[in-house]
C-alpha atoms as a PDB file:
ATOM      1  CA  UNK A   1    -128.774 203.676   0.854  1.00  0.00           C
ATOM      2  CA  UNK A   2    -131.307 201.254   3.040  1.00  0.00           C
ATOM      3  CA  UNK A   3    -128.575 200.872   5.450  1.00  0.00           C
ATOM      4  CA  UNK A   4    -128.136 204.429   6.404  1.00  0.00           C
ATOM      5  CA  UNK A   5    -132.116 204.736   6.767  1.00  0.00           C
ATOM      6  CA  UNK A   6    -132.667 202.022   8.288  1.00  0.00           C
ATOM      7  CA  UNK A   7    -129.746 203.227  11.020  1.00  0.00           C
ATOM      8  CA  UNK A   8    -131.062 206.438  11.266  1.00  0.00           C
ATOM      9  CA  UNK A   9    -134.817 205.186  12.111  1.00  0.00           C
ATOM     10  CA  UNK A  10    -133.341 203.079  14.848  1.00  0.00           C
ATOM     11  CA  UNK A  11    -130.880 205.944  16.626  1.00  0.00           C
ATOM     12  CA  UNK A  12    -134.285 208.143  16.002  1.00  0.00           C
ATOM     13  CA  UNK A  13    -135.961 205.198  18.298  1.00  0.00           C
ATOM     14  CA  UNK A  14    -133.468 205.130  20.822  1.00  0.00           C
ATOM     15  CA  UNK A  15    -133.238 208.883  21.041  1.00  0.00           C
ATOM     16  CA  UNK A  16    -137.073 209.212  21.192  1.00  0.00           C
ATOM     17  CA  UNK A  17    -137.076 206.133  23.952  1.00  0.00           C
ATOM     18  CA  UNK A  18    -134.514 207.468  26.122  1.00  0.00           C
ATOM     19  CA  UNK A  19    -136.221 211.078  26.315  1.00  0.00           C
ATOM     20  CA  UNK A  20    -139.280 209.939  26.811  1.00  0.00           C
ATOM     21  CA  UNK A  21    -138.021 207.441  30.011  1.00  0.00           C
ATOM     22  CA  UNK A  22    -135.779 210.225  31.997  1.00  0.00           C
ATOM     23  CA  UNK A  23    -135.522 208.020  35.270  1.00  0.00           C
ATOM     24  CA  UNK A  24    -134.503 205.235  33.416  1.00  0.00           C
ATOM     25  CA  UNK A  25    -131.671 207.286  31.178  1.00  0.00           C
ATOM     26  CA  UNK A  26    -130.373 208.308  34.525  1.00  0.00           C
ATOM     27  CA  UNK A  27    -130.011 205.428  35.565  1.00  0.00           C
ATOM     28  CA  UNK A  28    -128.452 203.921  33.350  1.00  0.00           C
ATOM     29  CA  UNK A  29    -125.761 206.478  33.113  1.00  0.00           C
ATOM     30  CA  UNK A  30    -125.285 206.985  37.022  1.00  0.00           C
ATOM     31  CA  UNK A  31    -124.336 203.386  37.680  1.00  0.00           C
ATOM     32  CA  UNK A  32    -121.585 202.953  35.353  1.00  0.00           C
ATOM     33  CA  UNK A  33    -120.202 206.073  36.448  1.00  0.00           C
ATOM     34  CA  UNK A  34    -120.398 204.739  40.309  1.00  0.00           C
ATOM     35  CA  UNK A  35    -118.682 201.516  39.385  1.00  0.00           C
ATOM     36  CA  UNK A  36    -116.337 202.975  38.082  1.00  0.00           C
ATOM     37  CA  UNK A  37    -115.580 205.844  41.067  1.00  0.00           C
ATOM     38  CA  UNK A  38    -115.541 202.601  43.136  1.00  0.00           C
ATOM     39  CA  UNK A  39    -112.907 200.978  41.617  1.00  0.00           C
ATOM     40  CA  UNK A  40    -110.982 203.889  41.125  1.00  0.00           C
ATOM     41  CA  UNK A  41    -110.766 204.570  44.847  1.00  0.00           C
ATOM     42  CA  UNK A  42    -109.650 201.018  45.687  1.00  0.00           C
ATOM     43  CA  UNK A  43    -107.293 201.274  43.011  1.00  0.00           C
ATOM     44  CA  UNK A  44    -105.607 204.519  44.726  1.00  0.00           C
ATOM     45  CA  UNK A  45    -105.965 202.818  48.405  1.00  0.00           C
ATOM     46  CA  UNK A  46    -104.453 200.101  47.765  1.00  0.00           C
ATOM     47  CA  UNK A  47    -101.994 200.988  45.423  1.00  0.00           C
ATOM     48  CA  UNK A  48    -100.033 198.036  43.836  1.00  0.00           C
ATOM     49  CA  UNK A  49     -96.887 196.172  44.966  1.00  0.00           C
ATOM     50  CA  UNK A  50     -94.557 193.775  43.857  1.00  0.00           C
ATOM     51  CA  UNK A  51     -95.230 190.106  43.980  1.00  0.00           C
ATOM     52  CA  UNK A  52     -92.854 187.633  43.704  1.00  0.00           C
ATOM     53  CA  UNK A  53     -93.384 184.237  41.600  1.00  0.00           C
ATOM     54  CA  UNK A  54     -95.770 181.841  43.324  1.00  0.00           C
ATOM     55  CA  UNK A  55     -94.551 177.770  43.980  1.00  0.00           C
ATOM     56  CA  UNK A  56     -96.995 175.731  45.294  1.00  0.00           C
ATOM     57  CA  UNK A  57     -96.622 172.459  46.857  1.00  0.00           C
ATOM     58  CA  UNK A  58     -97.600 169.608  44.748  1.00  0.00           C
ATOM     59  CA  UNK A  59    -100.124 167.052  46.147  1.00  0.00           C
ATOM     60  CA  UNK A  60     -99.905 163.450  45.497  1.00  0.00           C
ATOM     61  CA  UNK A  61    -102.663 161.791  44.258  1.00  0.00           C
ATOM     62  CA  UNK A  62    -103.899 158.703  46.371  1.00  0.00           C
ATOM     63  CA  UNK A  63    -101.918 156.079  43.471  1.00  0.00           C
ATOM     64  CA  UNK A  64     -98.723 157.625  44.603  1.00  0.00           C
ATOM     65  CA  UNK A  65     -99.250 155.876  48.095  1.00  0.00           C
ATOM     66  CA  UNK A  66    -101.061 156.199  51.029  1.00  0.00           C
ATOM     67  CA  UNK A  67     -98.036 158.518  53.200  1.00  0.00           C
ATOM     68  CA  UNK A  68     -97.521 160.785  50.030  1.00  0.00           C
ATOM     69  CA  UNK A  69    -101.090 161.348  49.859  1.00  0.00           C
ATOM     70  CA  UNK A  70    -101.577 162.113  53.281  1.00  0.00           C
ATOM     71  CA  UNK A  71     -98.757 164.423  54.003  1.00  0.00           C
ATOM     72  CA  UNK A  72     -99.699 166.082  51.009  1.00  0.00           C
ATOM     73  CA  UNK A  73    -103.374 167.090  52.352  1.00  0.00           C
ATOM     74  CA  UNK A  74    -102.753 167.653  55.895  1.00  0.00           C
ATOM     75  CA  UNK A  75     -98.852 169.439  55.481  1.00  0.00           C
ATOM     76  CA  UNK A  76    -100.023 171.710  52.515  1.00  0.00           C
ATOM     77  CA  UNK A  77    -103.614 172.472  54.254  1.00  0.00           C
ATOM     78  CA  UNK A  78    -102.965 176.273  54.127  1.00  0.00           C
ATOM     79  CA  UNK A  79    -101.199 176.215  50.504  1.00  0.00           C
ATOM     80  CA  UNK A  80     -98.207 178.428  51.551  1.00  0.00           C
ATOM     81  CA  UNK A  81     -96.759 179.861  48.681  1.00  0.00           C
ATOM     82  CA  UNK A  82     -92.741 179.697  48.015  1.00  0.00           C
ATOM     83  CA  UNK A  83     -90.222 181.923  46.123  1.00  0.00           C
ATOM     84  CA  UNK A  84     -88.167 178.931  44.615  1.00  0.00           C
ATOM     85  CA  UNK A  85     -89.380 176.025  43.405  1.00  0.00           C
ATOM     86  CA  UNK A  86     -90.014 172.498  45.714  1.00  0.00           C
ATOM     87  CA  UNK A  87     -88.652 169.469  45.983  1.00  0.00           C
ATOM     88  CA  UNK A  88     -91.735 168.207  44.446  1.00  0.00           C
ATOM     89  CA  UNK A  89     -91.365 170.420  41.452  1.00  0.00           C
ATOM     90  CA  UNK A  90     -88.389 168.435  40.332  1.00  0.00           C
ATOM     91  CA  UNK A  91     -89.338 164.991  37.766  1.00  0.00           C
ATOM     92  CA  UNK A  92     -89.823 161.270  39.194  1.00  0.00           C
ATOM     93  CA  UNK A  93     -90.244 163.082  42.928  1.00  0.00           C
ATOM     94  CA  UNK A  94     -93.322 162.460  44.225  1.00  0.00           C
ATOM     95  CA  UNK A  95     -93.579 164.767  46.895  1.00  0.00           C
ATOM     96  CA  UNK A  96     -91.873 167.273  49.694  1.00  0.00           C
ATOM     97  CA  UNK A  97     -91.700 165.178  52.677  1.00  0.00           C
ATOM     98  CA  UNK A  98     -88.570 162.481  50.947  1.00  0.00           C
ATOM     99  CA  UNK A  99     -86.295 163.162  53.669  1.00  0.00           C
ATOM    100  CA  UNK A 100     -88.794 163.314  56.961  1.00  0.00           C
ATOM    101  CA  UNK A 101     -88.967 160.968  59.784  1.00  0.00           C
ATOM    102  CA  UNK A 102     -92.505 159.697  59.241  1.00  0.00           C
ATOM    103  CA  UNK A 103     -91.322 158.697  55.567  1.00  0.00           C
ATOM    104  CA  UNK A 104     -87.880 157.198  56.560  1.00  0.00           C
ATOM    105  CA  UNK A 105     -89.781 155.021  59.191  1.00  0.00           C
ATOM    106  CA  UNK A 106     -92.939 154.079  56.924  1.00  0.00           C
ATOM    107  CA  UNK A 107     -89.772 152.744  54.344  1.00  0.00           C
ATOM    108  CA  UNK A 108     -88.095 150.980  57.208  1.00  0.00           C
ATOM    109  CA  UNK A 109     -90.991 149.467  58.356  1.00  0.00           C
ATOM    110  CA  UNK A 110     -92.197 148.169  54.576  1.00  0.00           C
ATOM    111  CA  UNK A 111     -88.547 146.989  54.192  1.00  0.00           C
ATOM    112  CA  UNK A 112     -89.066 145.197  57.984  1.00  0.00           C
ATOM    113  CA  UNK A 113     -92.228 143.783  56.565  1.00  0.00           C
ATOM    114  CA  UNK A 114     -91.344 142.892  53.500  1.00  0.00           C
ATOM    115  CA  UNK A 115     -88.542 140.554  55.242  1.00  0.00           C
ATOM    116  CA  UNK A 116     -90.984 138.684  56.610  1.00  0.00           C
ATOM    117  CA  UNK A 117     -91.339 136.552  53.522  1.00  0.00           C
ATOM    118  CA  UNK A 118     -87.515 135.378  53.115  1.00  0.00           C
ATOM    119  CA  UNK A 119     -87.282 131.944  55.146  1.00  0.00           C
ATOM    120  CA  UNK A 120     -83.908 133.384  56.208  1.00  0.00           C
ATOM    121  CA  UNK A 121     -85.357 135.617  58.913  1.00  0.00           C
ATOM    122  CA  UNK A 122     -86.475 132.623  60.648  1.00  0.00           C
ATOM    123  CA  UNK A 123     -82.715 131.968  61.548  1.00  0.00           C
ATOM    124  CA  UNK A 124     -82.900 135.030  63.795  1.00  0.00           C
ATOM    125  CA  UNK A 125     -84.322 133.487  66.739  1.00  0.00           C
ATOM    126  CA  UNK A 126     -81.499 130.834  66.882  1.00  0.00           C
ATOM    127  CA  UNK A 127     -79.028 133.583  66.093  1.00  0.00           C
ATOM    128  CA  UNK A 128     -80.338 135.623  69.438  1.00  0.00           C
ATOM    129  CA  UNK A 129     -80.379 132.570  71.421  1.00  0.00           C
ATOM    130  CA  UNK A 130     -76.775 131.767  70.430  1.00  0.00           C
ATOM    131  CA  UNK A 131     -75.316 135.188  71.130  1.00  0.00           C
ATOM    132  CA  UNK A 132     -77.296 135.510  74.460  1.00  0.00           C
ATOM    133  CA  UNK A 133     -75.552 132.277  75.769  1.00  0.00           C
ATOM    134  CA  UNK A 134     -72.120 133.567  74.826  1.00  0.00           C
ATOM    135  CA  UNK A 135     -72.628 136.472  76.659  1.00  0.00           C
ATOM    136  CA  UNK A 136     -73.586 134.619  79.620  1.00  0.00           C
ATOM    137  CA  UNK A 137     -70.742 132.835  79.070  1.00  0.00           C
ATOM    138  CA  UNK A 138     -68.462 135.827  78.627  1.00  0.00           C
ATOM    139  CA  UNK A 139     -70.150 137.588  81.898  1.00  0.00           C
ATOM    140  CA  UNK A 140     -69.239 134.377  83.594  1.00  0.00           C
ATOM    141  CA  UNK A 141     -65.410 134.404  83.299  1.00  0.00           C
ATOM    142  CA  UNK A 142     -63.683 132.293  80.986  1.00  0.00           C
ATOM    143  CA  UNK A 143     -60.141 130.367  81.642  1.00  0.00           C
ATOM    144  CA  UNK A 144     -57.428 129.646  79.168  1.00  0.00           C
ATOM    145  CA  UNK A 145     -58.190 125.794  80.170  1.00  0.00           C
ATOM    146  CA  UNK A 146     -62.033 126.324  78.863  1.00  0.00           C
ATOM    147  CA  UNK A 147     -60.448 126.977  75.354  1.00  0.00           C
ATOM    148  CA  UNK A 148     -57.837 123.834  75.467  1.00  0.00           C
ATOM    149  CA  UNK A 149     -59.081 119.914  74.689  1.00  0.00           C
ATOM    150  CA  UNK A 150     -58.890 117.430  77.724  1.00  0.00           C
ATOM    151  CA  UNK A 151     -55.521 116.010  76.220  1.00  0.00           C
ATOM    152  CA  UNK A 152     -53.765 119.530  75.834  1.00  0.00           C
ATOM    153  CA  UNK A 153     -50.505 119.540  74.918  1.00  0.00           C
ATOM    154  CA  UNK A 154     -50.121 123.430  75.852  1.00  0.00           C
ATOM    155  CA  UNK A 155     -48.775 122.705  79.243  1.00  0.00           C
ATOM    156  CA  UNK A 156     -46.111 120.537  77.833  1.00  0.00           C
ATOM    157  CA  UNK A 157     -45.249 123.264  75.269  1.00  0.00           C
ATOM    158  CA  UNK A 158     -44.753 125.650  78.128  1.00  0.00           C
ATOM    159  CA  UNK A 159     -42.667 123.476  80.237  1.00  0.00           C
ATOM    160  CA  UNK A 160     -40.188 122.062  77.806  1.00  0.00           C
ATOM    161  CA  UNK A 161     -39.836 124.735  75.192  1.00  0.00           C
ATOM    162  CA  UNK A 162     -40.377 127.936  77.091  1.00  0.00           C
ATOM    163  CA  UNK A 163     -38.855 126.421  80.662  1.00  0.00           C
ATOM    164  CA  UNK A 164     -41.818 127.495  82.793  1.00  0.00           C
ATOM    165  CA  UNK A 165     -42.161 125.460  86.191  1.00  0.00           C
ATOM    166  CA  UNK A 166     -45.615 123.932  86.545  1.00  0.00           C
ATOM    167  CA  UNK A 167     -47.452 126.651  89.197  1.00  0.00           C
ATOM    168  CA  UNK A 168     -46.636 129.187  86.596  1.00  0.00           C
ATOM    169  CA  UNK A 169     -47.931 126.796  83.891  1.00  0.00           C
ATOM    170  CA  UNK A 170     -51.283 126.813  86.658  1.00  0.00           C
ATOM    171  CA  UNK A 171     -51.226 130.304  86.936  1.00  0.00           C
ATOM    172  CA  UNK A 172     -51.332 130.763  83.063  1.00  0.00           C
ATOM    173  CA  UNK A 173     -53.743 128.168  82.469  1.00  0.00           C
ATOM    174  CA  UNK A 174     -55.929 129.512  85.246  1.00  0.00           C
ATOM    175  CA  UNK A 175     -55.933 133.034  84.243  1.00  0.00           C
ATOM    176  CA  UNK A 176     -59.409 134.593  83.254  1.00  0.00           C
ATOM    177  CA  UNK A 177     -59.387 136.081  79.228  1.00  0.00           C
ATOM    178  CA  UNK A 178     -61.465 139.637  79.015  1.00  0.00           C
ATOM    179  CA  UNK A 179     -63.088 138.728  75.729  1.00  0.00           C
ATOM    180  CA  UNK A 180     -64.185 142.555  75.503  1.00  0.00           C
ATOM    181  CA  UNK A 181     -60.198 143.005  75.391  1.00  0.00           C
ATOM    182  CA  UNK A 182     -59.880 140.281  72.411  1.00  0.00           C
ATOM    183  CA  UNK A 183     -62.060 141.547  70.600  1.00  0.00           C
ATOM    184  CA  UNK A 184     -60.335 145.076  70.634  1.00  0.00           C
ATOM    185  CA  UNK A 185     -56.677 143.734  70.401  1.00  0.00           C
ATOM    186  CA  UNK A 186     -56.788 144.316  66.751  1.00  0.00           C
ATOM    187  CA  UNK A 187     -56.311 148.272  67.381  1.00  0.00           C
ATOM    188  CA  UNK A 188     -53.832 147.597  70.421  1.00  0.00           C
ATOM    189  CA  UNK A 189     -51.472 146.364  67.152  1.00  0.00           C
ATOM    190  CA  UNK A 190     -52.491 148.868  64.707  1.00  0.00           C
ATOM    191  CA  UNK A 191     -51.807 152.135  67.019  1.00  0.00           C
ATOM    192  CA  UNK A 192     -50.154 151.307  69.708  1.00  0.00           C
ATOM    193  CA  UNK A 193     -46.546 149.477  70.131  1.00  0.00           C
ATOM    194  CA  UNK A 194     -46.625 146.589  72.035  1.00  0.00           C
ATOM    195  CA  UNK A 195     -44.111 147.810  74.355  1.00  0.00           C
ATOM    196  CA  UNK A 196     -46.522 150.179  75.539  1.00  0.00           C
ATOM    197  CA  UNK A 197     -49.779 148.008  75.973  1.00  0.00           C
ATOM    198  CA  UNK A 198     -50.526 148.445  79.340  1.00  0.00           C
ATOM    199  CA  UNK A 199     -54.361 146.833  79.320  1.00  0.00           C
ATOM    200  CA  UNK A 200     -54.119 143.082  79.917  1.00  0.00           C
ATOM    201  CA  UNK A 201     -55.890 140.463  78.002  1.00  0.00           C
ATOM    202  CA  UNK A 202     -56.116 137.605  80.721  1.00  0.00           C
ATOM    203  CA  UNK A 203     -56.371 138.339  84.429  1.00  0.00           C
ATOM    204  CA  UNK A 204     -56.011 136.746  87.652  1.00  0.00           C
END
């Protein structure tokens, strides 16, 4: 029974408050009311549409690498939104940028510097030197004599066993050999008869 008196007293108070304070009571119910008008005429202005699902791109924190975390601040700087999901979306990827140039040269370059601590790359210099000499040697013009000893036994094999006189035996010795064409004669067999090889290996 004290709780329904004691209620009563206070919605007396209120009552008795509110009509004595008439600006205030206005007030109070004007504003609601004007909130609410607001939204509702935003709500039929822009009336709502349908919104596809949302994928942002991920951004790698600074322990997945340096390039990962850089692409992933300045390439995602807008924060485009995607229908399907990204690359980066899918486990152990790190990011979205896998297959660009930057990354493929950053890799090539850590795999270039990381040689750098195998002795064998010190070999390359002599490699380079040796290759560049043979191709001034090749540019040059080689002879069949340059690839025969000083004591050949070539000629001999020419004159007895295949009857050649000894200016041909000159001739054949003195030819020049296209090494480009040696080093191609390999397909010269494979595709093409031999009856029909019309490129010469050694020259005049």
């Amino acid at each position: 029974m004290a709780f329904w008196t004691q209620l009563g007293l206070l919605l007396w108070k209120n009552f008795t408050y509110r009509r004595r304070q008439t600006v205030q009571l206005l007030i109070e119910i004007t504003w609601p009311l004007f909130i609410f008008f607001i939204l509702m005429s935003v709500r039929l202005s822009y009336p709502p549409y349908e919104q596809h699902e949302c994928h942002f791109p991920n951004k790698a924190m600074p322990s997945a690498g340096t390039l990962p975390w850089v692409q992933g601040i300045i390439c995602n700087a807008n924060n485009p939104c995607f229908r399907s999901p990204t690359p980066g979306e899918t486990p152990r990827i790190v990011g979205n940028f896998n297959e660009s140039i930057a990354y493929r040269l950053f890799n090539d370059a850590e795999r270039l510097l990381s040689f750098s601590k195998d002795s064998s790359i010190k070999d390359v210099p002599q490699v380079l030197t040796k290759v560049l000499k043979f191709g001034e040697f090749a540019s040059a013009g080689v002879k069949v004599q340059d690839f025969l000893v000083v004591n050949e036994t070539f000629s001999e094999f020419l004159h007895h066993k295949a009857s050649l006189s000894q200016p041909d035996i000159d001739e054949i010795l003195n030819a020049e050999v296209n090494l480009h064409q040696v080093r191609n004669i390999h397909l010269y067999v494979l595709y093409v008869p031999i009856s029909h090889a019309t490129h010469p290996i050694m020259g005049n």
